[in-house]
C-alpha atoms as a PDB file:
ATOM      1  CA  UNK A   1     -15.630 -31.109  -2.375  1.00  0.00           C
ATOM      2  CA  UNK A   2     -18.518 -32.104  -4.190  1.00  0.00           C
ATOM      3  CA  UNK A   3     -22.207 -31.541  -3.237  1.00  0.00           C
ATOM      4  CA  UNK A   4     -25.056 -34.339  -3.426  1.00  0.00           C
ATOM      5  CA  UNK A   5     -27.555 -31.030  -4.863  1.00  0.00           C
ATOM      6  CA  UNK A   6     -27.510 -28.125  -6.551  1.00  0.00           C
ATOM      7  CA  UNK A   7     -26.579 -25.291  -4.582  1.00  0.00           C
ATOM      8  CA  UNK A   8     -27.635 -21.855  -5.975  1.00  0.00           C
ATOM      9  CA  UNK A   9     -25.237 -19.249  -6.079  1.00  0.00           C
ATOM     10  CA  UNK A  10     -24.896 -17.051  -3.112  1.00  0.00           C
ATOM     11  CA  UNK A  11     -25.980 -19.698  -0.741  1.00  0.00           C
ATOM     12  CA  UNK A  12     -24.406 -19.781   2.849  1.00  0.00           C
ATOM     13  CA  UNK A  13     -22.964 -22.857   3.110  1.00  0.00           C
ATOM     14  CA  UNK A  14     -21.878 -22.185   7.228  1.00  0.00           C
ATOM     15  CA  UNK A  15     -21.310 -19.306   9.014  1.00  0.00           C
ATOM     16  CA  UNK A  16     -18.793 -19.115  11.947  1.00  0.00           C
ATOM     17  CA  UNK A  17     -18.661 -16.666  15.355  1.00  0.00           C
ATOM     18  CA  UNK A  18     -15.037 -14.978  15.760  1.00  0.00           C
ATOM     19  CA  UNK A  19     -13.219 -16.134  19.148  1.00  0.00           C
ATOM     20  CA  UNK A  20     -11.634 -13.158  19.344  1.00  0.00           C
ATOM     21  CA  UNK A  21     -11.201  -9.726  17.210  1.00  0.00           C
ATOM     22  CA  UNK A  22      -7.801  -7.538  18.041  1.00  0.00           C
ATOM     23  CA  UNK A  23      -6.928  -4.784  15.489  1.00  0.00           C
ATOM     24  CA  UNK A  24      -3.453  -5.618  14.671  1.00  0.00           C
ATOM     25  CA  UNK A  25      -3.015  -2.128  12.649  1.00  0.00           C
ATOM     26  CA  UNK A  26      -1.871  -0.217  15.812  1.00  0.00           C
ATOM     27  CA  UNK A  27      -0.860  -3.047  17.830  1.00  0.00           C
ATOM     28  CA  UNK A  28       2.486  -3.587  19.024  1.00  0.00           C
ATOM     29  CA  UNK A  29       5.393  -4.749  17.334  1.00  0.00           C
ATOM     30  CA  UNK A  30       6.550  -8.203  17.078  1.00  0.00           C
ATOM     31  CA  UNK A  31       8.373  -8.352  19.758  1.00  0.00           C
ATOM     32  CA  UNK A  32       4.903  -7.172  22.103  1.00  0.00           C
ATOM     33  CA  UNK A  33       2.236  -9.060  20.105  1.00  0.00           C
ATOM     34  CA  UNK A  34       2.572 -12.461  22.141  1.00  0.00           C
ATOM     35  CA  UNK A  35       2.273 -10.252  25.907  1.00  0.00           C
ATOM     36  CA  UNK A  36      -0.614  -8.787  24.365  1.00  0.00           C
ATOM     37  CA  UNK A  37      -2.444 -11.720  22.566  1.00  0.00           C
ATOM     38  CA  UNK A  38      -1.825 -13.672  26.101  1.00  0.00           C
ATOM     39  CA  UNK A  39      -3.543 -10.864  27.591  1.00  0.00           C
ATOM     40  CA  UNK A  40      -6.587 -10.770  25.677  1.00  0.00           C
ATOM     41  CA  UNK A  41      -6.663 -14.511  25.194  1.00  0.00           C
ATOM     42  CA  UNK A  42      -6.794 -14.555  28.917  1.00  0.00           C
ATOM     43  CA  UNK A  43     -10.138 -12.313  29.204  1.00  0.00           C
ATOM     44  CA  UNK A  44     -11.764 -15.017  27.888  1.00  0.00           C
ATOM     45  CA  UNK A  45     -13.714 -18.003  29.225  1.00  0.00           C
ATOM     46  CA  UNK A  46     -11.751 -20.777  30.087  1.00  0.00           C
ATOM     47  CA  UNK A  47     -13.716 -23.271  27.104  1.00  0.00           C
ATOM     48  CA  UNK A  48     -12.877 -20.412  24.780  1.00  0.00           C
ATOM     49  CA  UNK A  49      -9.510 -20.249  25.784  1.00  0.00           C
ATOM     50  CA  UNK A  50      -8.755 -23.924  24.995  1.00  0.00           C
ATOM     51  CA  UNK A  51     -10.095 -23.712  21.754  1.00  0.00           C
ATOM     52  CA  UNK A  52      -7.926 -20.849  20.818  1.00  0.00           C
ATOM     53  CA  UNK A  53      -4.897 -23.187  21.893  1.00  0.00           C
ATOM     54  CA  UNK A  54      -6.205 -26.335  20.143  1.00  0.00           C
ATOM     55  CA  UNK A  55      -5.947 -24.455  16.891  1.00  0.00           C
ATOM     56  CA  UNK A  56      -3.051 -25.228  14.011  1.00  0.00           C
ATOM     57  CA  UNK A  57      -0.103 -23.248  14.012  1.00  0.00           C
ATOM     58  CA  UNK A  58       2.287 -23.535  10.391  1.00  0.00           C
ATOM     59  CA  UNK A  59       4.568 -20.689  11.833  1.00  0.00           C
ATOM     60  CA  UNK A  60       7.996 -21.862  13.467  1.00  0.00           C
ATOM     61  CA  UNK A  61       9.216 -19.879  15.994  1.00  0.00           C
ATOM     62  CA  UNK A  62       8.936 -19.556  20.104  1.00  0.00           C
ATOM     63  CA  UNK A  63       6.030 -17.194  19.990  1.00  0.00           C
ATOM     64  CA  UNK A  64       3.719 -20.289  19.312  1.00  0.00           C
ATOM     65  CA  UNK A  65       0.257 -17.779  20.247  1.00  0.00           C
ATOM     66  CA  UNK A  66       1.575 -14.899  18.109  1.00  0.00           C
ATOM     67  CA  UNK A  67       2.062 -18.061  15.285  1.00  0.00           C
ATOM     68  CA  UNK A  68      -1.507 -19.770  15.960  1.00  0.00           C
ATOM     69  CA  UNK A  69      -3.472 -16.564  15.772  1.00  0.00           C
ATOM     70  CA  UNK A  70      -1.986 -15.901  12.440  1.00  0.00           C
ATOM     71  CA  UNK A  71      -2.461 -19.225  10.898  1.00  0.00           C
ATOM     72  CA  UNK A  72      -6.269 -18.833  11.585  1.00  0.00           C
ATOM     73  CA  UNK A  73      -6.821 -15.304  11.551  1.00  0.00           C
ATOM     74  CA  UNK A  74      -8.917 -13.223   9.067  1.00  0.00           C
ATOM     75  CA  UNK A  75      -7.806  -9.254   8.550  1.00  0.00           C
ATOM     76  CA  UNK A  76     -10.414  -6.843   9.347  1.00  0.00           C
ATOM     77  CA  UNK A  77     -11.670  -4.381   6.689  1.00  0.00           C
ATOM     78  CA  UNK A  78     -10.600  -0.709   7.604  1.00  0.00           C
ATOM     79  CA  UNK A  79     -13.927   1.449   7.198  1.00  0.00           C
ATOM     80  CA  UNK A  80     -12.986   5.185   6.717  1.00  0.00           C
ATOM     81  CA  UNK A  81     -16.251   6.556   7.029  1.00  0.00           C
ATOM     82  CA  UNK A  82     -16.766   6.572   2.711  1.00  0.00           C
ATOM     83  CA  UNK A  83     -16.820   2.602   2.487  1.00  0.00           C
ATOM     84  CA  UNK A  84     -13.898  -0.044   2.872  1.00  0.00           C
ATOM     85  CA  UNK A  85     -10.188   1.162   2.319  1.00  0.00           C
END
């Protein structure tokens, strides 16, 4: 990528809204995780939904949700009450 200006440092180049947060630390196992991603996927508006589903997936497997979310998913920070462990 190359920019057209001079960007300073520190500069927030785009900033994105999640489309959906799960904590995956005391989830369910594999074998769960697609019932319950369905589940929470279907909370969601319908417009939201599709989005989810338009997303890449690079994992093989039949649990093509459980595969999607991970391709595009970003781990959340555990806070332990003295900062970020």
């Amino acid at each position: 990528m190359v920019a057209s200006v001079d960007i300073p440092a520190g500069t927030l180049l785009f900033k994105e809204s999640s489309l959906m947060l799960y904590d995956d630390r005391r989830g369910p196992g594999d074998a769960d995780r697609e019932e319950v991603y369905r589940y929470a996927l279907s909370h969601l508006r319908d417009e939201v939904q599709a989005t989810v589903l338009e997303l890449s997936n690079v994992f093989a497997g039949p649990d093509v949700l459980v595969g999607t979310l991970r391709t595009n998913a970003y781990p959340l920070a555990q806070f332990d009450g003295d900062g970020v462990s």
